[in-house]
N, C-alpha and C. Protein backbone atom coordinates (compact mmCIF):
# COMPACT_ATOMS: atom_id res chain seq x y z
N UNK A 1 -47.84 84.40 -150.24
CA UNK A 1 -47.95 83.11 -149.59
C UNK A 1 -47.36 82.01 -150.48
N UNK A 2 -47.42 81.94 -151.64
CA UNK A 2 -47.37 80.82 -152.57
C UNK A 2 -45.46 81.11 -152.41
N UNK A 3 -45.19 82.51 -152.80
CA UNK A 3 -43.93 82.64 -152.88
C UNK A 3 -42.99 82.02 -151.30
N UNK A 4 -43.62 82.10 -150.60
CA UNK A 4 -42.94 81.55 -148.87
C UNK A 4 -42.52 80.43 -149.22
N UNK A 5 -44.24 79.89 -149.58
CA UNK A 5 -44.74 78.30 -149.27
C UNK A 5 -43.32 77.51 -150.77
N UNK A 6 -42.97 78.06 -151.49
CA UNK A 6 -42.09 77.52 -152.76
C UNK A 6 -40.83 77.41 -152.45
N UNK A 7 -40.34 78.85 -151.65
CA UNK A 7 -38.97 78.62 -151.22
C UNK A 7 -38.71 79.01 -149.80
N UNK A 8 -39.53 78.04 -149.14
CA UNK A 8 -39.20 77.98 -147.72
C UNK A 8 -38.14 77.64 -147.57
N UNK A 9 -37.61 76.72 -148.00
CA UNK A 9 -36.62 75.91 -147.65
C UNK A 9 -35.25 76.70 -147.50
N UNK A 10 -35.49 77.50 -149.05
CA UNK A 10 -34.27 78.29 -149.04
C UNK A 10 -33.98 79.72 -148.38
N UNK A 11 -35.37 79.70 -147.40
CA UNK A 11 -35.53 81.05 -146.96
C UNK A 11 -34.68 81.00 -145.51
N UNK A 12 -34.23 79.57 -145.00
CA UNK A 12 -33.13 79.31 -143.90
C UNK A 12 -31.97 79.77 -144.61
N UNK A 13 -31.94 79.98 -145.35
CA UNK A 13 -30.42 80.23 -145.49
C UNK A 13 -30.13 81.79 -145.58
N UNK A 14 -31.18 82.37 -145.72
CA UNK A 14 -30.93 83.73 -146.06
C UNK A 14 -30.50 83.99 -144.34
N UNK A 15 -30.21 85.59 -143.63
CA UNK A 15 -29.73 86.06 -143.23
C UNK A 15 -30.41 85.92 -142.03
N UNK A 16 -30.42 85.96 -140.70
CA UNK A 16 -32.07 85.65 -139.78
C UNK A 16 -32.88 86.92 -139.93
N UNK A 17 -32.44 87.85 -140.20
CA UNK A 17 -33.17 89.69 -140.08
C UNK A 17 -34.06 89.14 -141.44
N UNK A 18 -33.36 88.80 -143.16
CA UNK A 18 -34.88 88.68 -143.93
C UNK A 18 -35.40 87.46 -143.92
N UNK A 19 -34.59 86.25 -143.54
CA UNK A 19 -35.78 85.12 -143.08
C UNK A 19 -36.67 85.76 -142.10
N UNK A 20 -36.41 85.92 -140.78
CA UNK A 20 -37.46 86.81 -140.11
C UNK A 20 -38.54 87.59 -140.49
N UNK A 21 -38.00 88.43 -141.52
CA UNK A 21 -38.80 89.81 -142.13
C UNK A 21 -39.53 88.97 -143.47
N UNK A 22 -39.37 87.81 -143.80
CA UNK A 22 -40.50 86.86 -144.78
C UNK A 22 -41.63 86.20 -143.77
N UNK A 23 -41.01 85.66 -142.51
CA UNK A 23 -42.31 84.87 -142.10
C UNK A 23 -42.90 85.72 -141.20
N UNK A 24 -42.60 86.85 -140.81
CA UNK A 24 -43.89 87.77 -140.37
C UNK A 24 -44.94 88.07 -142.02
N UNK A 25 -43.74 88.49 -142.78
CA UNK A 25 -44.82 88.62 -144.11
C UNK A 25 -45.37 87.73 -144.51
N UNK A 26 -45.13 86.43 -144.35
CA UNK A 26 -45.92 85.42 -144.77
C UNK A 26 -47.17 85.08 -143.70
N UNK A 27 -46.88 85.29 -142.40
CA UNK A 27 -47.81 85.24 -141.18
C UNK A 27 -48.96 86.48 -141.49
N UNK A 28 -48.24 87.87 -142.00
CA UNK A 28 -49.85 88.52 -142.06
C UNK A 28 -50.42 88.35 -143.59
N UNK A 29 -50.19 87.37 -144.17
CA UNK A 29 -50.43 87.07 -145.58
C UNK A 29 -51.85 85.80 -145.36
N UNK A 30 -51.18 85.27 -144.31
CA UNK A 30 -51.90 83.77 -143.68
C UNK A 30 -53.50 84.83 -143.02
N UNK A 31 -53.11 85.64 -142.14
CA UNK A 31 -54.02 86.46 -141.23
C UNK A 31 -55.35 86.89 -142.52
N UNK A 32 -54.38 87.72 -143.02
CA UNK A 32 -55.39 88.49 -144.26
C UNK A 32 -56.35 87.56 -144.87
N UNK A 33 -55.76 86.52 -145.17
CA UNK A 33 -56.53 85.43 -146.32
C UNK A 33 -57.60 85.16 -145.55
N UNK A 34 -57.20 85.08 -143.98
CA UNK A 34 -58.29 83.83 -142.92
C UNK A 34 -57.85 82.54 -143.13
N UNK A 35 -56.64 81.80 -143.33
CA UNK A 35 -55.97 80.97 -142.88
C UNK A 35 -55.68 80.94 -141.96
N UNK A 36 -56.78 81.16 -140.68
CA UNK A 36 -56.44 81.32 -139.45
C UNK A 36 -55.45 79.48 -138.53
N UNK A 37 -56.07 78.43 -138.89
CA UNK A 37 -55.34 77.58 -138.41
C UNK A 37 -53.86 77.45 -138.82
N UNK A 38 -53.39 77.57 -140.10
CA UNK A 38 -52.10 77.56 -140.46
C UNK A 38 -51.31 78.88 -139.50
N UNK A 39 -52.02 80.22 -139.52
CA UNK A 39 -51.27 81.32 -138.88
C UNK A 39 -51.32 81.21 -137.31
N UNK A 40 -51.86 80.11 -136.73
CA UNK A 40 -51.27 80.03 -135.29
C UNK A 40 -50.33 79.36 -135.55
N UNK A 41 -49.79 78.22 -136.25
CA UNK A 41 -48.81 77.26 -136.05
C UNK A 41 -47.81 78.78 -136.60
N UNK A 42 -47.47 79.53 -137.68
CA UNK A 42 -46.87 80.18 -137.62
C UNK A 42 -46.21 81.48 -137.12
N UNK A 43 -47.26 81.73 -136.57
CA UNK A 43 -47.41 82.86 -134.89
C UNK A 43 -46.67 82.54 -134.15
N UNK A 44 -46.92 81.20 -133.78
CA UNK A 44 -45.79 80.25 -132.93
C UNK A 44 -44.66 80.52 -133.22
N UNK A 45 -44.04 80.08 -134.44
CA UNK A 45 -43.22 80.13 -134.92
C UNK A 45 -42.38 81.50 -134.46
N UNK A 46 -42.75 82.84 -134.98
CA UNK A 46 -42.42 84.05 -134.80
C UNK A 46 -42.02 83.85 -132.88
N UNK A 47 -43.26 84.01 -132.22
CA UNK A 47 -42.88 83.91 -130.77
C UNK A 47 -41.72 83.60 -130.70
N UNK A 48 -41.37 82.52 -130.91
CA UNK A 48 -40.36 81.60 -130.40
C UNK A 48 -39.29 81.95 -131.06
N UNK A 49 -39.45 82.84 -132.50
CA UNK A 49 -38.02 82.94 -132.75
C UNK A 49 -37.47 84.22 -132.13
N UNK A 50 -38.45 85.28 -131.79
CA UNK A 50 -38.59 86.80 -131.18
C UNK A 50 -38.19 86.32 -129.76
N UNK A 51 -38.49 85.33 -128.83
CA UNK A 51 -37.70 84.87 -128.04
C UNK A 51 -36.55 84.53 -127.82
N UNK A 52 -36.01 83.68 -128.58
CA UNK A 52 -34.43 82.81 -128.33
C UNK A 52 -33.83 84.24 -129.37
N UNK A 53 -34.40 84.96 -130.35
CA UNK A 53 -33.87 85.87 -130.42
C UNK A 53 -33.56 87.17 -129.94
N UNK A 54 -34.33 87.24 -128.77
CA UNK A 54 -34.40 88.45 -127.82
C UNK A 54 -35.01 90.03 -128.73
N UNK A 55 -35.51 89.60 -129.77
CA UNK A 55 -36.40 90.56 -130.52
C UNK A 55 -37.73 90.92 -129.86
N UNK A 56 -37.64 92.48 -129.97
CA UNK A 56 -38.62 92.98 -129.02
C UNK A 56 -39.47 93.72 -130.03
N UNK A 57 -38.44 94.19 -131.10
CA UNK A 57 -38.92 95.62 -131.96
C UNK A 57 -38.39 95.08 -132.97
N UNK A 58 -39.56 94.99 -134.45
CA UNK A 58 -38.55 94.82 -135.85
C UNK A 58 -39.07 95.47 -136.51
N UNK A 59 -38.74 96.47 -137.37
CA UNK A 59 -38.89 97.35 -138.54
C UNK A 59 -40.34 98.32 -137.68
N UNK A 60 -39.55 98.55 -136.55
CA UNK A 60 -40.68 99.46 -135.84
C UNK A 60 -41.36 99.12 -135.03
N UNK A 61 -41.61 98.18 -135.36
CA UNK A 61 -43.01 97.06 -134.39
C UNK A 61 -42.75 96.08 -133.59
N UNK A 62 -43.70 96.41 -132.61
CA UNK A 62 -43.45 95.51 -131.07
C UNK A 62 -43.83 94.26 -131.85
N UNK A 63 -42.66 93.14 -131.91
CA UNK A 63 -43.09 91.96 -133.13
C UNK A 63 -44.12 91.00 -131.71
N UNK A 64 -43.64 90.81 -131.06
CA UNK A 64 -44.38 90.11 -129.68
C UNK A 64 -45.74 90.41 -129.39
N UNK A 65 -45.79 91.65 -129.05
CA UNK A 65 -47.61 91.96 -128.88
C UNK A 65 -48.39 91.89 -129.98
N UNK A 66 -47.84 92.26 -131.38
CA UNK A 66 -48.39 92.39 -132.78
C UNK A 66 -49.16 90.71 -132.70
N UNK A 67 -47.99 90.28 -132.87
CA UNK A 67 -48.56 88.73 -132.93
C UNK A 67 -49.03 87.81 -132.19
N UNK A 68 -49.50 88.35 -130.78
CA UNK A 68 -50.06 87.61 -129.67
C UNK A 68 -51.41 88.37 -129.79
N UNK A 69 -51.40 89.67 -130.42
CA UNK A 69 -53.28 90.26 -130.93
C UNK A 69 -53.13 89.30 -131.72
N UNK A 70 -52.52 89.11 -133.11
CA UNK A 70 -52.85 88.78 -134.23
C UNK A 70 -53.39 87.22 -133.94
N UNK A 71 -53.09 86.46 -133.09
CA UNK A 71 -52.68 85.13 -132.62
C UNK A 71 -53.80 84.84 -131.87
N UNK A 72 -54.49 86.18 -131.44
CA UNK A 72 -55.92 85.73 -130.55
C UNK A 72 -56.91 86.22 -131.63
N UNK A 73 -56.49 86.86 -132.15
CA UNK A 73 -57.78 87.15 -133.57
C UNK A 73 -57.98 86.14 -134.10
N UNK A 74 -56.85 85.17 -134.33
CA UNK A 74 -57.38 83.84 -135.18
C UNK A 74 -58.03 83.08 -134.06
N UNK A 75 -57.07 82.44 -132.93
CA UNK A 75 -58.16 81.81 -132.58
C UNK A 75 -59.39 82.14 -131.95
N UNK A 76 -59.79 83.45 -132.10
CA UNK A 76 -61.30 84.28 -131.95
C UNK A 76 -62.04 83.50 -132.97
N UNK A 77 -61.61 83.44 -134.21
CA UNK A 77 -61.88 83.44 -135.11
C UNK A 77 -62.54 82.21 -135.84
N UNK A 78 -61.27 81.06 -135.12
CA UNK A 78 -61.73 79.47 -135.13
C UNK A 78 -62.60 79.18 -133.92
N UNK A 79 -63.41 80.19 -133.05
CA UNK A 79 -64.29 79.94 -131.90
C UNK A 79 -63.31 79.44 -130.91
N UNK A 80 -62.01 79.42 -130.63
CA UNK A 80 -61.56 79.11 -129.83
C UNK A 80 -60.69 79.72 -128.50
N UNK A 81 -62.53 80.23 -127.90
CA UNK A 81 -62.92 81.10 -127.16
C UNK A 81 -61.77 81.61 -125.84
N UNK A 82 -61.40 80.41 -125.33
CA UNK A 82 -60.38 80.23 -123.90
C UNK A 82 -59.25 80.71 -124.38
N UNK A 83 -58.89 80.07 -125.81
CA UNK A 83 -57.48 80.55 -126.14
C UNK A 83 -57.04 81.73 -126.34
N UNK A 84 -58.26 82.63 -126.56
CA UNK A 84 -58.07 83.81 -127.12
C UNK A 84 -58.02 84.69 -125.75
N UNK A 85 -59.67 84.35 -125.30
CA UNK A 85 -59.07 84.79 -123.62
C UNK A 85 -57.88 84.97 -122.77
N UNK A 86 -56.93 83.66 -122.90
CA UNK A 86 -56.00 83.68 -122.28
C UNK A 86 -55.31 84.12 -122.75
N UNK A 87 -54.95 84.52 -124.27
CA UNK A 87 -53.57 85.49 -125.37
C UNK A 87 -54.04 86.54 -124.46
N UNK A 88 -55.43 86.82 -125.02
CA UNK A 88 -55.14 88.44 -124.32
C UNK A 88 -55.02 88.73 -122.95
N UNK A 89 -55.42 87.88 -122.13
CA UNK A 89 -54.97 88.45 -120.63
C UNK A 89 -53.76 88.72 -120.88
N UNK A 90 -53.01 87.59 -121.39
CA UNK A 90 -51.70 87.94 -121.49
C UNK A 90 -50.97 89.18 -122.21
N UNK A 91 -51.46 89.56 -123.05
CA UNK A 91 -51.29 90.81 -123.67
C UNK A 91 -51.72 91.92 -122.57
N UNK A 92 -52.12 91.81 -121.89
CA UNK A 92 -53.27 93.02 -121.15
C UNK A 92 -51.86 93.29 -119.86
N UNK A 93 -51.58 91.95 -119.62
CA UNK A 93 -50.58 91.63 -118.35
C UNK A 93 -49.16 92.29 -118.41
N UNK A 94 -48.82 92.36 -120.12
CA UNK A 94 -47.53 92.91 -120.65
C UNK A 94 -47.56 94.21 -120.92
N UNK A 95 -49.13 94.86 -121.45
CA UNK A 95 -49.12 96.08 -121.39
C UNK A 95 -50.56 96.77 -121.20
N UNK A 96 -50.92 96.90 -119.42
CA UNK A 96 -52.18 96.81 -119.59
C UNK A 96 -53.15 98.48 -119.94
N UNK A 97 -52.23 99.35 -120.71
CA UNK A 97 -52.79 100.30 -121.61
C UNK A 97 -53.26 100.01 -122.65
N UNK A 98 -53.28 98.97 -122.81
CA UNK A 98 -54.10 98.54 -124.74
C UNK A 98 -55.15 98.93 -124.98
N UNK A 99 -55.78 99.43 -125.55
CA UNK A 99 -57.47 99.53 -125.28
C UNK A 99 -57.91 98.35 -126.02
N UNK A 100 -57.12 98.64 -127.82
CA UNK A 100 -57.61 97.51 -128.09
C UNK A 100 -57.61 96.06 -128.05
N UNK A 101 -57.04 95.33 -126.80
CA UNK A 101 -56.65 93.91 -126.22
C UNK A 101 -57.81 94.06 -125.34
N UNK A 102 -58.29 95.43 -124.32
CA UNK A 102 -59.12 95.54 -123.50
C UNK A 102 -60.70 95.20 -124.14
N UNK A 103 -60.94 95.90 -125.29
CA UNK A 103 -62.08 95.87 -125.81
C UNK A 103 -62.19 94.43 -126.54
N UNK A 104 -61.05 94.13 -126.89
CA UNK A 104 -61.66 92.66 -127.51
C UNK A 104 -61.72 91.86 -126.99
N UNK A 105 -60.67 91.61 -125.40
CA UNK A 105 -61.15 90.82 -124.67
C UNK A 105 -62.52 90.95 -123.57
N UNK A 106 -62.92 91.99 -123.98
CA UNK A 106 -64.72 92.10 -123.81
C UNK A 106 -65.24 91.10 -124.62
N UNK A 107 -65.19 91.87 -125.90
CA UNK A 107 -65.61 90.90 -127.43
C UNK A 107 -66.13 89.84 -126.70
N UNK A 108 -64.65 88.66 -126.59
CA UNK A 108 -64.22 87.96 -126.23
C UNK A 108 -65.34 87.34 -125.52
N UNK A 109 -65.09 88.01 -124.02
CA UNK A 109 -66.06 87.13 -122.58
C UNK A 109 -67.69 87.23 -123.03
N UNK A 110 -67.62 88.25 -124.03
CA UNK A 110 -69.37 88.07 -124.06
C UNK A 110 -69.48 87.23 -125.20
N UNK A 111 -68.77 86.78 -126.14
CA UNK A 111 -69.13 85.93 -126.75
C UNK A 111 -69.46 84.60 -126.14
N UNK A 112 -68.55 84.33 -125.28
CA UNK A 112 -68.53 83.02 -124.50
C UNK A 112 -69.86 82.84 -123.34
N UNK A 113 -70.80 82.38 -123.77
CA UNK A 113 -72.20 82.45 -123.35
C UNK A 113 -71.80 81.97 -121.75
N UNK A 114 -72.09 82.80 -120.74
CA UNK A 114 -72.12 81.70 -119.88
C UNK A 114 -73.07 81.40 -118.77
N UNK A 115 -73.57 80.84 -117.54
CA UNK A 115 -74.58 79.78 -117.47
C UNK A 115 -75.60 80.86 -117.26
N UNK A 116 -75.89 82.05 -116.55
CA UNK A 116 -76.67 82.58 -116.40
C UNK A 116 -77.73 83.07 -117.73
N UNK A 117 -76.79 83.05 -119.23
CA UNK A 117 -77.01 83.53 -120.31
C UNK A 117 -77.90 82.28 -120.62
N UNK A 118 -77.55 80.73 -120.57
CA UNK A 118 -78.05 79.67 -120.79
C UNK A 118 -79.27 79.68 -120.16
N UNK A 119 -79.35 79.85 -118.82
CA UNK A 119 -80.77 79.36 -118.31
C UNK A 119 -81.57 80.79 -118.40
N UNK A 120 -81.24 81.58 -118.85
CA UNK A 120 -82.43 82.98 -119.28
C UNK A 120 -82.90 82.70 -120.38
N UNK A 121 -82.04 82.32 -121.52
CA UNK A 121 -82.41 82.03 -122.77
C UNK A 121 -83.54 80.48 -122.70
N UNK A 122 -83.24 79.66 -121.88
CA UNK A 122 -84.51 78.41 -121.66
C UNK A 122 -85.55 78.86 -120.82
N UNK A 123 -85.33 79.67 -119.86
CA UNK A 123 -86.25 80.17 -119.43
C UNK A 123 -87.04 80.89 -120.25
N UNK A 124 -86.78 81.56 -121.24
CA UNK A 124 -87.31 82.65 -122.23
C UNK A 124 -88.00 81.95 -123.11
N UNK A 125 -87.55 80.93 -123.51
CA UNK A 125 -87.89 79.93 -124.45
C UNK A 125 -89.04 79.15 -124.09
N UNK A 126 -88.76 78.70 -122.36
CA UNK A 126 -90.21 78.12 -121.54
C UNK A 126 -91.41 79.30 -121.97
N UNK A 127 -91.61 80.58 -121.70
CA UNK A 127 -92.30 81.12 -121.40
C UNK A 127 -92.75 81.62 -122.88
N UNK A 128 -91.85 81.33 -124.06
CA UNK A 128 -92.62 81.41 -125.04
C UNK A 128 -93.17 79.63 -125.72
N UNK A 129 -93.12 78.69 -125.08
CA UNK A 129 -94.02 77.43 -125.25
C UNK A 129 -95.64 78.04 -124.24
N UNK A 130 -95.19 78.33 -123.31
CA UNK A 130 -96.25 78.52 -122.97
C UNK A 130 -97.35 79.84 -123.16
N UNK A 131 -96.97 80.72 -123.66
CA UNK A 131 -97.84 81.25 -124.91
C UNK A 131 -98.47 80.84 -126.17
N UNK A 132 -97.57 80.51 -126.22
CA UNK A 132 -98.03 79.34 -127.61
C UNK A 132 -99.24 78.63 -127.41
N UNK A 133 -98.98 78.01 -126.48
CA UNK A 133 -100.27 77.24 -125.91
C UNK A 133 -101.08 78.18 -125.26
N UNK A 134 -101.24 78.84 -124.94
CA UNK A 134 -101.97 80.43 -124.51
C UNK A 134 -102.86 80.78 -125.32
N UNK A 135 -102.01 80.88 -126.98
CA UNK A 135 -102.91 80.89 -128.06
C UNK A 135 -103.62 80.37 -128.46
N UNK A 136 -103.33 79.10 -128.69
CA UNK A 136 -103.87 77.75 -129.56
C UNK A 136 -105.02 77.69 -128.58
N UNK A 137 -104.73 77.55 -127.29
CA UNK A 137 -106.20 77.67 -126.25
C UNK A 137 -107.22 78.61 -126.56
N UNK A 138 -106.49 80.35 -126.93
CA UNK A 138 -107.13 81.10 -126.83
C UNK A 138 -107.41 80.84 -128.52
N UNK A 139 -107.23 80.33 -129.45
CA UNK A 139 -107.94 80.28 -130.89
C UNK A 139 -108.56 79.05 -130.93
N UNK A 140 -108.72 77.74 -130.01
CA UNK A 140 -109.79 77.06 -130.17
C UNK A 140 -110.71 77.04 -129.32
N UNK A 141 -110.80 77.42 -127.46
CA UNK A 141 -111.82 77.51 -126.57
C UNK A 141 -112.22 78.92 -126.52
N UNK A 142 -110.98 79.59 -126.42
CA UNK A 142 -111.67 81.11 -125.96
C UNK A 142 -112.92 82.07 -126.46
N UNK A 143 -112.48 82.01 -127.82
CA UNK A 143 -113.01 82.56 -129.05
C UNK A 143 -114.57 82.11 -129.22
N UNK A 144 -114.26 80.87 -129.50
CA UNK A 144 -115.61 79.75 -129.40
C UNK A 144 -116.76 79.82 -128.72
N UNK A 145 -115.80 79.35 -127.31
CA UNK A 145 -117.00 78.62 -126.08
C UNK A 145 -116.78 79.64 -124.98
N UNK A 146 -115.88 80.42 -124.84
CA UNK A 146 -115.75 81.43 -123.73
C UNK A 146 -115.14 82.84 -124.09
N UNK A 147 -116.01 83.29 -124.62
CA UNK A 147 -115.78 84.95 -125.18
C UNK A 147 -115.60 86.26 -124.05
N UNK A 148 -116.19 85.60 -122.93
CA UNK A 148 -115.77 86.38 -122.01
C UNK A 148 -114.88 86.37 -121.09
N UNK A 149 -114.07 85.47 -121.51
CA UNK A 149 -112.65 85.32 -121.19
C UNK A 149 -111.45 85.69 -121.77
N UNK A 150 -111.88 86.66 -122.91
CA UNK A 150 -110.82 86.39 -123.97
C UNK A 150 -109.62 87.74 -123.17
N UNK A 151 -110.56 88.58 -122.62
CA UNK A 151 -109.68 89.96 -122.01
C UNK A 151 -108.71 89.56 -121.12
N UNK A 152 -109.02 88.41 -120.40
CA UNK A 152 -107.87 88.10 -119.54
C UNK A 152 -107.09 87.30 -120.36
N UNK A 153 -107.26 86.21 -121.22
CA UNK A 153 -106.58 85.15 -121.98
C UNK A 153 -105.20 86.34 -122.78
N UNK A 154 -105.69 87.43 -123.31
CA UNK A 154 -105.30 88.18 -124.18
C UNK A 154 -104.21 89.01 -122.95
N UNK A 155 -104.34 89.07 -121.81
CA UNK A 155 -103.69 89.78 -120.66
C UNK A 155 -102.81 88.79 -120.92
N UNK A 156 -102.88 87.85 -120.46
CA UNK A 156 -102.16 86.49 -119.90
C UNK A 156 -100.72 86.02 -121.35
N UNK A 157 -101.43 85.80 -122.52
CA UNK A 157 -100.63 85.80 -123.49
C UNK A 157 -99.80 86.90 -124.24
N UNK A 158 -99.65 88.30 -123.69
CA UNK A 158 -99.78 89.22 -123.68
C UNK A 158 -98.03 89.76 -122.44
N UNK A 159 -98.68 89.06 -121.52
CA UNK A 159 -97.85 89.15 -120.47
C UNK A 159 -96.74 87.90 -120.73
N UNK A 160 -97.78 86.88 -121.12
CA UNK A 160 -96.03 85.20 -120.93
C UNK A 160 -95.22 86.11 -121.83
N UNK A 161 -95.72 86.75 -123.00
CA UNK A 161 -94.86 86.96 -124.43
C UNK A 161 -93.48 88.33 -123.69
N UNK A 162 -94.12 89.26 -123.34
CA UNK A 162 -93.13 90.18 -122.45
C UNK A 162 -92.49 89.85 -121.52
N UNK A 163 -92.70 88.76 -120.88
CA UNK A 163 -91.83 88.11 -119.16
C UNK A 163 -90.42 87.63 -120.22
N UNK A 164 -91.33 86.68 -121.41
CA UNK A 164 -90.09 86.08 -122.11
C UNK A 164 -89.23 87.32 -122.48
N UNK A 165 -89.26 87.99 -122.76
CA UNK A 165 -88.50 89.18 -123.60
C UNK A 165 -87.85 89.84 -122.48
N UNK A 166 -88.27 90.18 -121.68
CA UNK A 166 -87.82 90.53 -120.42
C UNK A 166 -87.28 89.38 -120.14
N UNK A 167 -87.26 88.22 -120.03
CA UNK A 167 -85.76 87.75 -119.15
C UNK A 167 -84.97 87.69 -120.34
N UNK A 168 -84.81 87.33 -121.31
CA UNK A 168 -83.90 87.25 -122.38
C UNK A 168 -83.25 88.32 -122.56
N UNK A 169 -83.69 89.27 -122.51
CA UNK A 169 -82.99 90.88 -122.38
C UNK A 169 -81.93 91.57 -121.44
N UNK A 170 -83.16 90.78 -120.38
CA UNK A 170 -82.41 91.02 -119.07
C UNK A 170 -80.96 90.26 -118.73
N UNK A 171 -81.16 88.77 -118.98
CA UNK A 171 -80.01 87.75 -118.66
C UNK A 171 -78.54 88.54 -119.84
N UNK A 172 -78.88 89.13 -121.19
CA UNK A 172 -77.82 89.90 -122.46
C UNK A 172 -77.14 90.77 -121.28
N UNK A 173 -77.89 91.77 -121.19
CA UNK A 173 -77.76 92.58 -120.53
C UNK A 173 -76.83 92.69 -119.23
N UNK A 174 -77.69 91.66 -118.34
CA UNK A 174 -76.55 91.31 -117.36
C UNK A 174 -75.07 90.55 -117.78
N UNK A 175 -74.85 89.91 -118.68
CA UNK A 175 -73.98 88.93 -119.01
C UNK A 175 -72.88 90.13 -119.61
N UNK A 176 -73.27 90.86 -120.25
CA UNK A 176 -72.77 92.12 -121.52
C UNK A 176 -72.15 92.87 -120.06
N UNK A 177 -72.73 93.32 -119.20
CA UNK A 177 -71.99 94.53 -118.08
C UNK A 177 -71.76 93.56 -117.22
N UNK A 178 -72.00 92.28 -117.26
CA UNK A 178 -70.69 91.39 -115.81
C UNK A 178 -69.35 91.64 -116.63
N UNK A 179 -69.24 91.56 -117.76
CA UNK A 179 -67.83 91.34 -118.99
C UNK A 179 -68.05 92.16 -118.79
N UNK A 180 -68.16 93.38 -118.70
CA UNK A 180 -67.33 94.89 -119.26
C UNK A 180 -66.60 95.04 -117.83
N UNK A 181 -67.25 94.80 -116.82
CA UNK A 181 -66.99 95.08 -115.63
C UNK A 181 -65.60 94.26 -115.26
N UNK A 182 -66.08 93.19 -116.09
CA UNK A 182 -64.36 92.09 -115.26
C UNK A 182 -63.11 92.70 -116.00
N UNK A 183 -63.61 92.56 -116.83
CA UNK A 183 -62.11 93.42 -117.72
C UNK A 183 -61.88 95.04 -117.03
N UNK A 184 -62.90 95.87 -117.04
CA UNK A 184 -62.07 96.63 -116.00
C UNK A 184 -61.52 96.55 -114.86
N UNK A 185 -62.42 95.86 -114.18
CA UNK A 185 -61.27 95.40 -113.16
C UNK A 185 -60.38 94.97 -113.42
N UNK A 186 -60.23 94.08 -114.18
CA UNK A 186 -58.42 93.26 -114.27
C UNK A 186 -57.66 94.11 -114.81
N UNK A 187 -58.21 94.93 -115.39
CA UNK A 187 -57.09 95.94 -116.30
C UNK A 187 -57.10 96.96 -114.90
N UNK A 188 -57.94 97.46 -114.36
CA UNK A 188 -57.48 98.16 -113.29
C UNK A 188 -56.59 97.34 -112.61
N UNK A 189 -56.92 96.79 -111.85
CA UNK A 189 -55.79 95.94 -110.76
C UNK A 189 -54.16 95.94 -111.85
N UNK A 190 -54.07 95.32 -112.97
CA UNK A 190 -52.88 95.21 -113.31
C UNK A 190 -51.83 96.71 -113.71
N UNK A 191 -52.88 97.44 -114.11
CA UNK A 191 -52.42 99.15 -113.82
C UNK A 191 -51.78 99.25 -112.39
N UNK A 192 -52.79 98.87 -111.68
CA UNK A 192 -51.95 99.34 -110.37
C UNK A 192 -50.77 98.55 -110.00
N UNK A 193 -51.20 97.38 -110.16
CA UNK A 193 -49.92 96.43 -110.09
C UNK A 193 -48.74 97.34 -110.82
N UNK A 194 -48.78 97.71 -111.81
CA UNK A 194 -47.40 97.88 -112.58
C UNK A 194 -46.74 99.44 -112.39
N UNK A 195 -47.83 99.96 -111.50
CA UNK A 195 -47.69 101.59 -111.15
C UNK A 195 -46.61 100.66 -109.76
């Protein structure tokens, strides 16, 4: 990196095949470190020159898909959830045998919480306030002044504490196999599309 970053300047002049063959090396130099914001601006870079250069394949490697994974790993990476989503559809769209574009754009959708995940998790959260207070009831009246209440109190706090766990489980759960499910579908449909 230091060596790029010193003689960039003079690295235009070299030939376009080892200027090329430096800023991919300098791009998975950026990747490795976790200089993930600098290695999108230079990801870019590559794209665009693998474009106007009509480079498909360099020193073996599909330079285009390499760096449109590599390009959603970072912004996976900086939480920048949509962007990464959308690299990889796009990757998925160009070659939708990938597994691994398929599986990470799972990763991906389940990271990105969405509303059903939100209101299970407050719901879950309601139902453990109100245990709470379940307790505190059941450790200053129950105990005390109504001992023969405590079997149901103990049902009751017993039960809020499992409803919570049960929807919180439940809402993962559902959210985890809606994403597995969309990505197969889209990867199915674009299979067939390209059959």
């Amino acid at each position: 990196m230091r060596f790029y970053e010193l003689y960039e300047e003079k690295m235009a002049d070299l030939e376009f095949e080892e200027s090329f063959d430096m800023l991919l090396a300098y791009a998975d130099a950026l990747f490795e470190v976790g200089d993930y914001q600098r290695h999108l601006v230079v990801a870019d870079q590559i794209l665009e020159a693998s474009v106007m250069n009509n480079i498909k394949f360099f020193n073996g490697e599909d330079v285009f898909q390499k760096t449109l994974f590599k390009k959603a790993a970072s912004n996976y990476s900086l939480y920048e959830l949509e962007n990464c989503d959308y690299l990889l559809r796009e990757l998925l769209r160009i070659d939708p045998y990938d597994s691994d574009g398929a599986l990470f754009l799972k990763k991906c959708l389940r990271d990105m919480t969405s509303g059903i995940v939100k209101k299970t998790r407050a719901i879950s959260v309601l139902f453990l306030i109100i245990s709470a207070v379940i307790i505190c009831f059941e450790l200053v009246a129950v105990d005390s002044f109504y001992p023969e209440w405590a079997g149901f109190i103990a049902l009751l706090r017993t039960s809020t504490l499992g409803l919570a766990m049960l929807v919180l489980v439940g809402g993962e759960l559902y959210h985890r196999l809606r994403c597995h499910r969309e990505v197969d579908n889209f990867v199915l449909h674009l299979r067939r599309r390209k059959k």
